[in-house]
N, C-alpha and C. Protein backbone atom coordinates (compact mmCIF):
# COMPACT_ATOMS: atom_id res chain seq x y z
N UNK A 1 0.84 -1.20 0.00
CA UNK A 1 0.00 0.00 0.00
C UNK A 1 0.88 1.25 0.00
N UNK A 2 0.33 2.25 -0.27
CA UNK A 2 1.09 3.68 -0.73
C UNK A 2 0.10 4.48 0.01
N UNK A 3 1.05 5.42 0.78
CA UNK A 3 0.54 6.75 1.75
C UNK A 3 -0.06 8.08 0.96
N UNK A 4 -1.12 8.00 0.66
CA UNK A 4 -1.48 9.26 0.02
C UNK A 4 -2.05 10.64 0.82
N UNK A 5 -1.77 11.59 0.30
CA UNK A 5 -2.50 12.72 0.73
C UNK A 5 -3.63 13.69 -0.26
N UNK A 6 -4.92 13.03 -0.01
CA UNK A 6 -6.06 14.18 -0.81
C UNK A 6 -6.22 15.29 -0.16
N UNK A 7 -6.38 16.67 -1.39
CA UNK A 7 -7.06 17.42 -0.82
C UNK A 7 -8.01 17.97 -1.73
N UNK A 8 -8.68 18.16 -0.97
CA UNK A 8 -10.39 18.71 -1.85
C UNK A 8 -10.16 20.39 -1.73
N UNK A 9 -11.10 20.87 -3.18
CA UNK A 9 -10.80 21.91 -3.72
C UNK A 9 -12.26 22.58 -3.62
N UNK A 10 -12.55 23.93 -2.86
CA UNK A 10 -13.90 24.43 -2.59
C UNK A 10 -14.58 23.66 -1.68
N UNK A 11 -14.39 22.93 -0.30
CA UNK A 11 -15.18 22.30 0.49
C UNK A 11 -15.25 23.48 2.02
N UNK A 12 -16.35 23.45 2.14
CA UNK A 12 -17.02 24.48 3.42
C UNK A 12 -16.08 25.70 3.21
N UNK A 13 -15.96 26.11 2.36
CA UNK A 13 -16.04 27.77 1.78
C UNK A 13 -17.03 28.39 1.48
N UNK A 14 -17.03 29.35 2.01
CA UNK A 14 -18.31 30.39 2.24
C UNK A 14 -20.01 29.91 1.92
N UNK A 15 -19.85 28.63 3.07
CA UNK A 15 -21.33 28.23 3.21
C UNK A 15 -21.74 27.05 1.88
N UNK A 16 -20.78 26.95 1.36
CA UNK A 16 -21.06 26.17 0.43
C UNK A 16 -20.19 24.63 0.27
N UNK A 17 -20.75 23.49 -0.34
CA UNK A 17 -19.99 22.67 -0.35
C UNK A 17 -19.59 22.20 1.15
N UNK A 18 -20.70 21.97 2.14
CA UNK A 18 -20.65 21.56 3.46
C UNK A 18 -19.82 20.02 3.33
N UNK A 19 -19.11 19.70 4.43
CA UNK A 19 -18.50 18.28 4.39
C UNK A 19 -17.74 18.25 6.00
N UNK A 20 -18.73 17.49 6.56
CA UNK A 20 -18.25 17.02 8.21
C UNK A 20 -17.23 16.23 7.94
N UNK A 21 -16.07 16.34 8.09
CA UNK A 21 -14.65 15.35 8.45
C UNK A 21 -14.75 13.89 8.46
N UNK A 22 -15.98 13.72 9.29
CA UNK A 22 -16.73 12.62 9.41
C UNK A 22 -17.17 11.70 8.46
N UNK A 23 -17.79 12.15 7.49
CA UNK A 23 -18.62 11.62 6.20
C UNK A 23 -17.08 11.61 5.13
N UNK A 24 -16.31 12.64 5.13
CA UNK A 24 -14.77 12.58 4.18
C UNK A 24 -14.32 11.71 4.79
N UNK A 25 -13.93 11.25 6.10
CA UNK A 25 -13.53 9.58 6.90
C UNK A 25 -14.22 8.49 6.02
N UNK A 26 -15.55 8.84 6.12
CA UNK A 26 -16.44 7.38 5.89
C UNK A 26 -16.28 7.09 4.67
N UNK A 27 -16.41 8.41 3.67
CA UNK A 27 -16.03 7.89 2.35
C UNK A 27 -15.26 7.50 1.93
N UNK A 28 -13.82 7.43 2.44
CA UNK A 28 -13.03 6.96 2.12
C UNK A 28 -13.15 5.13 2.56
N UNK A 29 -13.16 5.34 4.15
CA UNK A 29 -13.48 3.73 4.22
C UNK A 29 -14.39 2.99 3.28
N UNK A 30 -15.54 3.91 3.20
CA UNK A 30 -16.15 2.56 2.30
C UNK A 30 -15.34 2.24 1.21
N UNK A 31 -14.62 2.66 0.58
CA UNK A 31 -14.16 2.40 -0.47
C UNK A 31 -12.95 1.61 -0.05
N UNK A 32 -12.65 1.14 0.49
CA UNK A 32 -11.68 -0.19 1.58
C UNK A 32 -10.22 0.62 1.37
N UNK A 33 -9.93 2.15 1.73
CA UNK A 33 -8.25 2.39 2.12
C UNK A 33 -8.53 2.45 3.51
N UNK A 34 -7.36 2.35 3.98
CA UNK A 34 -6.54 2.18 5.56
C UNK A 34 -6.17 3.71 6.09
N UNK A 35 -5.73 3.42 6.80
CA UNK A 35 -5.39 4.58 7.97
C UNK A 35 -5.40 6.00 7.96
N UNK A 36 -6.81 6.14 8.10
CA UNK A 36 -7.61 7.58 7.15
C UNK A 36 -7.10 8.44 8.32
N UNK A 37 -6.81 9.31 8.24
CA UNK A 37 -7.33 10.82 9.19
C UNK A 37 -7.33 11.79 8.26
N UNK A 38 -8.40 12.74 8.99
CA UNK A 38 -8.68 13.81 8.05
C UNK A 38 -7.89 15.05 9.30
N UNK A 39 -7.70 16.27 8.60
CA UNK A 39 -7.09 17.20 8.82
C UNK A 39 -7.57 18.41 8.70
N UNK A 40 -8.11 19.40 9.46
CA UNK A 40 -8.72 20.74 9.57
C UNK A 40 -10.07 20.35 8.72
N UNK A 41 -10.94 21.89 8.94
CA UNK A 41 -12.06 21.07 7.88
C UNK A 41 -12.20 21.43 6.20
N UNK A 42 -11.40 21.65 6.02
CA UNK A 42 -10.90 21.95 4.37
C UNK A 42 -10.94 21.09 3.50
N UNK A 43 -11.06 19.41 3.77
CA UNK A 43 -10.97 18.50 3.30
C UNK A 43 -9.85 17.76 2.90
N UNK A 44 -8.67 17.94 4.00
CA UNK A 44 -7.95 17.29 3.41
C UNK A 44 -7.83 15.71 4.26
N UNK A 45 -7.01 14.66 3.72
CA UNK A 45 -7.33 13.49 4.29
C UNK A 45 -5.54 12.50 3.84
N UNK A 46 -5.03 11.86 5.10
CA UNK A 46 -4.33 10.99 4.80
C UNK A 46 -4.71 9.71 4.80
N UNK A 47 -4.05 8.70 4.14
CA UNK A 47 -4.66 7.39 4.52
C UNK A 47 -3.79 6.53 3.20
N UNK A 48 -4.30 4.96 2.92
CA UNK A 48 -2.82 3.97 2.46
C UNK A 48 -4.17 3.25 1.50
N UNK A 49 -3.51 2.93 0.35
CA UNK A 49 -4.35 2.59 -0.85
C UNK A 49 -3.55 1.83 -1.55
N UNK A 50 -3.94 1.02 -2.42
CA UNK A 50 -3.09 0.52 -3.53
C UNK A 50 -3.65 0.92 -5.04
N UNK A 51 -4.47 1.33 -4.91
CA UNK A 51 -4.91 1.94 -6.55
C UNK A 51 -3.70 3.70 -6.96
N UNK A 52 -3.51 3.52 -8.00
CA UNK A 52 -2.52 4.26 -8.46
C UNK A 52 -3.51 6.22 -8.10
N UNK A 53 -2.95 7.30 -8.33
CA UNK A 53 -3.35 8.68 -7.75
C UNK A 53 -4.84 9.18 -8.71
N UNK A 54 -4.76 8.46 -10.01
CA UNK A 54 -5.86 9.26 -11.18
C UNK A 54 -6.57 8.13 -10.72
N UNK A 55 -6.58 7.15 -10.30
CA UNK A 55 -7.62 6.34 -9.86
C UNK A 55 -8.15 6.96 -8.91
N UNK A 56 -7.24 7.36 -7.73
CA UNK A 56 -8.19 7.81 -6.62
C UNK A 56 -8.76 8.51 -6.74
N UNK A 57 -8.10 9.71 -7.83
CA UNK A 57 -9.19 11.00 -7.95
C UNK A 57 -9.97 10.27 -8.61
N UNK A 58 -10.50 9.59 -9.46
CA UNK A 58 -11.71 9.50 -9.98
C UNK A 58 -13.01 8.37 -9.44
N UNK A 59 -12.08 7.72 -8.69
CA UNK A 59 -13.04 7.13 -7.33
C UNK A 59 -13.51 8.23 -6.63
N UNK A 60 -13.01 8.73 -5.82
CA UNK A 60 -13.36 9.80 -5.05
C UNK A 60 -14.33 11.06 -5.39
N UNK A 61 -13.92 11.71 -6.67
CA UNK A 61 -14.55 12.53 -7.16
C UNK A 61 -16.33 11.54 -7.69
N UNK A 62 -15.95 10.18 -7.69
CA UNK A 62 -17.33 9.75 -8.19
C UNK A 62 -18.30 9.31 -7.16
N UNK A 63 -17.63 8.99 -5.92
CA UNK A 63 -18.03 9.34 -5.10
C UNK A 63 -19.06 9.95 -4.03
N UNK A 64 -18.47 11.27 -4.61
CA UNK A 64 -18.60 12.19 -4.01
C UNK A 64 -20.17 12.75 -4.57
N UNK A 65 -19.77 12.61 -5.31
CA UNK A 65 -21.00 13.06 -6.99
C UNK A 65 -22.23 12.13 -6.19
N UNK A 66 -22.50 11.11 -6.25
CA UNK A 66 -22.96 9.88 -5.60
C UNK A 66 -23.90 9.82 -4.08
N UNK A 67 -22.64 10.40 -3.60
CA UNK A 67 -22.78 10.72 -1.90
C UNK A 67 -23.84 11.86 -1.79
N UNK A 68 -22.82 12.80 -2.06
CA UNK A 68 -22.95 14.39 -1.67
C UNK A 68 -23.98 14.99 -2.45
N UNK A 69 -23.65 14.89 -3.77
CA UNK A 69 -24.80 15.55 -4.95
C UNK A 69 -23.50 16.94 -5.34
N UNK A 70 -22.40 16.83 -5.30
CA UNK A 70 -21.68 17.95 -5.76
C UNK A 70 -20.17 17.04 -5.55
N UNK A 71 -19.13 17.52 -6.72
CA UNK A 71 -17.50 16.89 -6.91
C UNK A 71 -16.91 17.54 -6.35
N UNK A 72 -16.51 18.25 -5.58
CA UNK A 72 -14.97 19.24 -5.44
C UNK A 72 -13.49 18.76 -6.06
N UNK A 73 -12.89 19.23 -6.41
CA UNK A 73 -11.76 18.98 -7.16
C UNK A 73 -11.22 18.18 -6.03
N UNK A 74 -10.38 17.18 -6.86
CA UNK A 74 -9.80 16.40 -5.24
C UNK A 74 -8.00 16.14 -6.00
N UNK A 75 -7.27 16.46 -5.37
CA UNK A 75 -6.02 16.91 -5.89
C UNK A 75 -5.75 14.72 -5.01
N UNK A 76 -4.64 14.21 -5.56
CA UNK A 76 -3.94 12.82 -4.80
C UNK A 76 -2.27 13.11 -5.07
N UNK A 77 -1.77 13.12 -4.01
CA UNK A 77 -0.29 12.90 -4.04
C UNK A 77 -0.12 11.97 -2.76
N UNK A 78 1.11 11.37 -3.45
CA UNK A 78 2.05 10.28 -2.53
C UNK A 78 2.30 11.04 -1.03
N UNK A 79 2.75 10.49 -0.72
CA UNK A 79 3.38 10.94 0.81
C UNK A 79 4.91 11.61 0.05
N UNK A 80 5.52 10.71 -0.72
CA UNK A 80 6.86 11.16 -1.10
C UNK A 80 6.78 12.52 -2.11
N UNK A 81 4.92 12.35 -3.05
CA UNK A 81 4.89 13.57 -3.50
C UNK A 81 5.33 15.07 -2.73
N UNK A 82 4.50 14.79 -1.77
CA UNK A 82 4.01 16.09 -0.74
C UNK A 82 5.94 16.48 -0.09
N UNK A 83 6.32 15.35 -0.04
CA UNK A 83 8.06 15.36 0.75
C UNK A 83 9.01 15.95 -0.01
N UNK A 84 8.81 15.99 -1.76
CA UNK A 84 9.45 16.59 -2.52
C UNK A 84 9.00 17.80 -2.74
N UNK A 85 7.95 18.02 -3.04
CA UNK A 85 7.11 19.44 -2.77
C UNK A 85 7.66 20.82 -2.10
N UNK A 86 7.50 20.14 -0.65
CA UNK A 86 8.05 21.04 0.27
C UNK A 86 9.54 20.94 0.11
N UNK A 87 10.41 19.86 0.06
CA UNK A 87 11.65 19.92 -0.22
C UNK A 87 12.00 21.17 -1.25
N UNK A 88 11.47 21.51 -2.41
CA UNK A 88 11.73 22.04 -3.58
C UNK A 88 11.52 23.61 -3.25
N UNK A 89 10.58 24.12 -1.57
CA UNK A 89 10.33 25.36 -1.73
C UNK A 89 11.69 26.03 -1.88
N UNK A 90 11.36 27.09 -3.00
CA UNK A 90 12.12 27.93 -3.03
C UNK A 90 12.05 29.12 -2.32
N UNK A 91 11.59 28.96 -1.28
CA UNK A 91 11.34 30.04 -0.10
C UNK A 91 12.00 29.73 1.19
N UNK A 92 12.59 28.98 1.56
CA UNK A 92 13.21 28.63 2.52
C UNK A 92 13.36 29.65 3.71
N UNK A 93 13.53 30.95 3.59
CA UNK A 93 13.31 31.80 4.46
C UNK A 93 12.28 32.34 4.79
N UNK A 94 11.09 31.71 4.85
CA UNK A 94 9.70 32.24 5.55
C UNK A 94 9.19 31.00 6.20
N UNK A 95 9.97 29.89 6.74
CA UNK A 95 9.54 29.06 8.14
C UNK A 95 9.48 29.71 8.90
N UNK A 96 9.60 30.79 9.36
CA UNK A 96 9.10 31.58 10.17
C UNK A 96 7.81 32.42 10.24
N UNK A 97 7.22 32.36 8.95
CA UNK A 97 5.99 32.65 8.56
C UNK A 97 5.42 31.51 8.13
N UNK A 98 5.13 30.84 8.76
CA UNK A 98 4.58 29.44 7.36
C UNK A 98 3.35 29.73 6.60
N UNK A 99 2.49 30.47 7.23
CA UNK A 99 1.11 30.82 7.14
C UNK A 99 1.31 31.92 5.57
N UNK A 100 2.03 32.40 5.20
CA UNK A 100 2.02 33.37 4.54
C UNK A 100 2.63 32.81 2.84
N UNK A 101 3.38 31.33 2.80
CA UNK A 101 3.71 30.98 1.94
C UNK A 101 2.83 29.34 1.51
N UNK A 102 1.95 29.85 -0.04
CA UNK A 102 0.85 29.14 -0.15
C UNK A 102 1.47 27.83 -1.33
N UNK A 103 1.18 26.77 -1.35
CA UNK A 103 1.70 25.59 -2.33
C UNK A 103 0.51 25.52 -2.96
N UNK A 104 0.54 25.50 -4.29
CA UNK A 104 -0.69 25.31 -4.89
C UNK A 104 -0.95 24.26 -6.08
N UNK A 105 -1.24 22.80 -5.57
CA UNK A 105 -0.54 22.04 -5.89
C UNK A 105 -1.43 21.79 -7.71
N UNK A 106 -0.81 21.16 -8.50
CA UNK A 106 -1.49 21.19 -9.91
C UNK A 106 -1.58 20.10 -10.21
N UNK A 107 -2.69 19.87 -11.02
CA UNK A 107 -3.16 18.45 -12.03
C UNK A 107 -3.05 18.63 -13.13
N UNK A 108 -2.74 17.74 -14.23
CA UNK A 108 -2.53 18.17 -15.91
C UNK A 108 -1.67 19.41 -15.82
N UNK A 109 -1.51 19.55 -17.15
CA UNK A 109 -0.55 20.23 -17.65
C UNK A 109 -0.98 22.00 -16.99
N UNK A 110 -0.13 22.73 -16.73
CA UNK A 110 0.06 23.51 -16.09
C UNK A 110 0.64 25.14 -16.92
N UNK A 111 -0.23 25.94 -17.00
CA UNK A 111 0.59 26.99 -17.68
C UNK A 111 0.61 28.70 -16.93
N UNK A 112 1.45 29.43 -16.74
CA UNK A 112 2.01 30.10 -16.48
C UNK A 112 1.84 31.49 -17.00
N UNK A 113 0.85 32.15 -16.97
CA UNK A 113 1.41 33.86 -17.54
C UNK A 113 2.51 34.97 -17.11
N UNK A 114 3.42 34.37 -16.51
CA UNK A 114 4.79 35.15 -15.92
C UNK A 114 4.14 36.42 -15.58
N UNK A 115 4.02 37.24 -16.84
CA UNK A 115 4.31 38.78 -16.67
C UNK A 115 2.92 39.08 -16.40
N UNK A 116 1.66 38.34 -16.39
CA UNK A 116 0.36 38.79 -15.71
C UNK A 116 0.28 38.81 -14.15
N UNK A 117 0.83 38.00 -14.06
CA UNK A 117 1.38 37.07 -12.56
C UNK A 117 1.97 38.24 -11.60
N UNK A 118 3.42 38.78 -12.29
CA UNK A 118 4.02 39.57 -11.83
C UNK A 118 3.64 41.32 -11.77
N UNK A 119 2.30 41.53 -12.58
CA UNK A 119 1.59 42.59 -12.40
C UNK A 119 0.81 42.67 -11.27
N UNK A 120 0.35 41.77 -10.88
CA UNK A 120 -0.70 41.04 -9.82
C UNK A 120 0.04 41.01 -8.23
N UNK A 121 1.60 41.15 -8.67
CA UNK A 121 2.36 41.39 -7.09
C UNK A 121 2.44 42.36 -6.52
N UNK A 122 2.07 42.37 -5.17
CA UNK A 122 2.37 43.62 -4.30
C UNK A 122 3.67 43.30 -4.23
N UNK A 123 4.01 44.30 -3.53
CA UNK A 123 5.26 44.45 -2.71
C UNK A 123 5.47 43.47 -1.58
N UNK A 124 7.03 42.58 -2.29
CA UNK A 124 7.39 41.65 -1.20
C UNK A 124 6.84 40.39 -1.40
N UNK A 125 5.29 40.21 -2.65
CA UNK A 125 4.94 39.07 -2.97
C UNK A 125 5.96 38.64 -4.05
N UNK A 126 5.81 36.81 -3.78
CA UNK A 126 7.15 36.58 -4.60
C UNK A 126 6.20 35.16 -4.86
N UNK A 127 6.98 34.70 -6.46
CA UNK A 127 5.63 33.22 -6.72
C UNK A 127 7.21 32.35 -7.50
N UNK A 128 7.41 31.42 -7.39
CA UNK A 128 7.93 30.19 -7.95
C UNK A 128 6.89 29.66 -9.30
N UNK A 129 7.11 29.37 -10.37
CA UNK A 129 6.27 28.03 -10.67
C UNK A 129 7.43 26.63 -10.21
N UNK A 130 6.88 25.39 -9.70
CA UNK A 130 7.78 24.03 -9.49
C UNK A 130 7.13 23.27 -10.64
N UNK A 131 7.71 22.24 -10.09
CA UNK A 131 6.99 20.60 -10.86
C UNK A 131 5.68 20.45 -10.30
N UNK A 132 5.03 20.58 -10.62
CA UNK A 132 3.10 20.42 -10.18
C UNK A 132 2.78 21.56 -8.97
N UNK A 133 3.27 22.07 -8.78
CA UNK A 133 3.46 22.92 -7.94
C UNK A 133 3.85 24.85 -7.85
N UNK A 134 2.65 25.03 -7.32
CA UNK A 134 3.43 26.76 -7.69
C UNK A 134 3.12 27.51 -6.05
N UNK A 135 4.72 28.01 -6.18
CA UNK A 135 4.72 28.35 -4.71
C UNK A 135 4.18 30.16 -4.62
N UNK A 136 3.90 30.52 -3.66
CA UNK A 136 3.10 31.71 -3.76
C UNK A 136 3.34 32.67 -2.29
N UNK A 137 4.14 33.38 -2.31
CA UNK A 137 4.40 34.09 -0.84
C UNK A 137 4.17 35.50 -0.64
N UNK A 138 3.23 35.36 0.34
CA UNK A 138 2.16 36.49 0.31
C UNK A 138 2.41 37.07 1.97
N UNK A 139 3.26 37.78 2.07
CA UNK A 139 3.69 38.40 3.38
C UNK A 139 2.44 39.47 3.91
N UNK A 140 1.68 39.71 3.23
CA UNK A 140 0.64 40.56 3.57
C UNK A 140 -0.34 39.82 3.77
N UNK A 141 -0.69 38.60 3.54
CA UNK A 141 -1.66 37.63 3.63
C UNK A 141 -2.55 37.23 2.03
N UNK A 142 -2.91 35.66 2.12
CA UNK A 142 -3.05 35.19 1.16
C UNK A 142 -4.67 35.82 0.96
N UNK A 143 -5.17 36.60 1.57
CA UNK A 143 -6.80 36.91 1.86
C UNK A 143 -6.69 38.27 1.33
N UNK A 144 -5.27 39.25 0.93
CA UNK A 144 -5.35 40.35 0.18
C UNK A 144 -4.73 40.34 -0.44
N UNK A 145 -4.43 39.31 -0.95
CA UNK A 145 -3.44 39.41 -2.46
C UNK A 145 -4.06 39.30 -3.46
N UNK A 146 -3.70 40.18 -4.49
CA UNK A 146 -4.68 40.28 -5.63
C UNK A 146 -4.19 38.93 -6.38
N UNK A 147 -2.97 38.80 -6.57
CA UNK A 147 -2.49 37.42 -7.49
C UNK A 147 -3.11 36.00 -6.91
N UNK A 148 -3.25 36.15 -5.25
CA UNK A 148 -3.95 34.82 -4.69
C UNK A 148 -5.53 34.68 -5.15
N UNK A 149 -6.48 36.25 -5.24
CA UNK A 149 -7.29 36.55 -5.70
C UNK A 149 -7.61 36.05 -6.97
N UNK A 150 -6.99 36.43 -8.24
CA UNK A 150 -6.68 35.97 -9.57
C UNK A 150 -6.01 35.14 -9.90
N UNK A 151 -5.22 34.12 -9.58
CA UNK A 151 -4.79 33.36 -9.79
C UNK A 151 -5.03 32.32 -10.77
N UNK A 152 -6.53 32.15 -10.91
CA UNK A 152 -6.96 30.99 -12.11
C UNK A 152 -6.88 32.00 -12.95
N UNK A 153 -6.42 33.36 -13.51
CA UNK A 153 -6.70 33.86 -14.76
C UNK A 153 -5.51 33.83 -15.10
N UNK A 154 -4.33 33.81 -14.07
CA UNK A 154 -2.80 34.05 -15.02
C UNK A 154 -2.11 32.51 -15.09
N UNK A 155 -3.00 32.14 -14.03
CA UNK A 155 -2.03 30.17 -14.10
C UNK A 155 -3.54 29.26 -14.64
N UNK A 156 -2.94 28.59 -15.43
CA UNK A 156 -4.45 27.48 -16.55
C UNK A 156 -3.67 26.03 -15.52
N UNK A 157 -4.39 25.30 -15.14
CA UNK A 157 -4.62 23.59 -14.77
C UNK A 157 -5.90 23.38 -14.78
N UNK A 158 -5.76 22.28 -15.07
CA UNK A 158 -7.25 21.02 -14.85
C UNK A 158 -6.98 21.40 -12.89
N UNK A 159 -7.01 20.97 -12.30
CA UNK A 159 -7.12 21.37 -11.40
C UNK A 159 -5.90 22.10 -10.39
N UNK A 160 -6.34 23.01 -9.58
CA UNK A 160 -5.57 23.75 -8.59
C UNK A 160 -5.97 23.89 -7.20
N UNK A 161 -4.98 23.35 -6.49
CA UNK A 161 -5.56 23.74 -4.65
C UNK A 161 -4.69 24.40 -3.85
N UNK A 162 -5.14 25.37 -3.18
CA UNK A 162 -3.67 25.68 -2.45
C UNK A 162 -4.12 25.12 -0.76
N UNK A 163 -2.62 25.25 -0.38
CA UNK A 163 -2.30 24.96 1.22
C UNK A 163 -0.97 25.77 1.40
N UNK A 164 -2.13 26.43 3.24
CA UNK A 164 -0.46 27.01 3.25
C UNK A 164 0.54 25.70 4.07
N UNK A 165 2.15 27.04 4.12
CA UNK A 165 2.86 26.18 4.67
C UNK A 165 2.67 25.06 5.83
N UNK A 166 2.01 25.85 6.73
CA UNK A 166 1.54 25.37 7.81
C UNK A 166 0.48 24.13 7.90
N UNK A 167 -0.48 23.74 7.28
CA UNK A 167 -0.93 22.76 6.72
C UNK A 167 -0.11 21.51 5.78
N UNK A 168 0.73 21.87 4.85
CA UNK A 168 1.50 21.05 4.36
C UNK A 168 2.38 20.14 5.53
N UNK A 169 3.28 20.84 5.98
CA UNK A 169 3.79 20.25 7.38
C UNK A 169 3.18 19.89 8.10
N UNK A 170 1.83 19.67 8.48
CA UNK A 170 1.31 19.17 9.60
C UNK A 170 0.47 17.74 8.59
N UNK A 171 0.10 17.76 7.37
CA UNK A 171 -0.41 16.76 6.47
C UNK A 171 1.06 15.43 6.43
N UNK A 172 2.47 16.75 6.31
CA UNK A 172 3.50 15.59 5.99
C UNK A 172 3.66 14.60 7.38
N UNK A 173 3.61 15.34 8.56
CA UNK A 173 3.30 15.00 9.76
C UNK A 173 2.92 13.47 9.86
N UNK A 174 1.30 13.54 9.46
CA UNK A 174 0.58 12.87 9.22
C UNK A 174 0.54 11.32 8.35
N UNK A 175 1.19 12.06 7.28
CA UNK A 175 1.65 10.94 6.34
C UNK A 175 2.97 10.17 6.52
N UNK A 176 3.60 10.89 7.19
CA UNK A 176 5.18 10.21 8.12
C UNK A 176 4.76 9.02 9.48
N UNK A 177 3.59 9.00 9.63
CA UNK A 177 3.34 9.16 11.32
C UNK A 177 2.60 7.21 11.31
């Protein structure tokens, strides 16, 4: 079995897309993976599977459809995904802020408007693109940044989720544990 980490995209944001921790537990069990815990109520969830990551998303997302009556994007990485991830920030000097530097992890092919991107920065905001991954550091907070704001107009994926630092580390936590 392989340690994965989902996270769901639009769940209990602003009243919408309700999901008790509880029922994201259960759904997963029914579907027979192991050693679930879920994490804040955002939807994210660790736990051990043997079906490969586009499987899970599309179990899950069908799911959900099934269950709930609504999909949220559901992002799947390895445990070793999430370990390289954070390994790769190119921010290394804001563990002291963790909260302020956002991973926003990507599905399918991934594209980039650089110089829309970089219109969209305040002062002191600074963005990476990685390998599935685009890092995003928002010293003023990710709740007034216009680029965190806009973001689906200057970066194109099939799907996008962010987490801040502080969540990532406590998911890798999780998936180490």
């Amino acid at each position: 079995m392989t340690r994965y980490v989902a996270l769901l995209r639009g769940v209990n944001v602003g009243g919408r897309n309700r999901l008790l921790m509880a029922d994201w537990k259960a759904l997963l069990a029914a579907r027979g993976y192991a050693c679930i815990a879920t994490y804040v109520q955002s939807g994210n969830a660790v736990f051990d599977a043997d079906e490969a990551p586009d499987e899970l998303q599309a179990q899950i997302t069908e799911d959900f459809e099934d269950r709930f009556g609504f999909a949220p994007g559901c992002c799947i990485l390895s445990a070793a995904d999430l370990d390289a991830a954070l390994a790769a920030n190119p921010f290394p000097e804001v563990m002291e802020t963790p909260k302020a530097l956002h991973l926003v992890f990507l599905h399918g092919e991934a594209v980039l408007d650089e110089e829309a991107a970089e219109a969209l920065c305040a002062a002191g905001e600074q963005f990476h693109m990685g390998q599935g991954v685009f890092y995003l550091f928002t010293p003023n907070g990710y709740g007034r940044s216009k680029i965190a704001e806009r973001l689906d107009r200057v970066l194109k994926a099939d799907l996008m989720t962010a987490r801040n630092l502080s969540s990532c580390l406590k998911l890798q936590e999780m998936a180490h544990a």
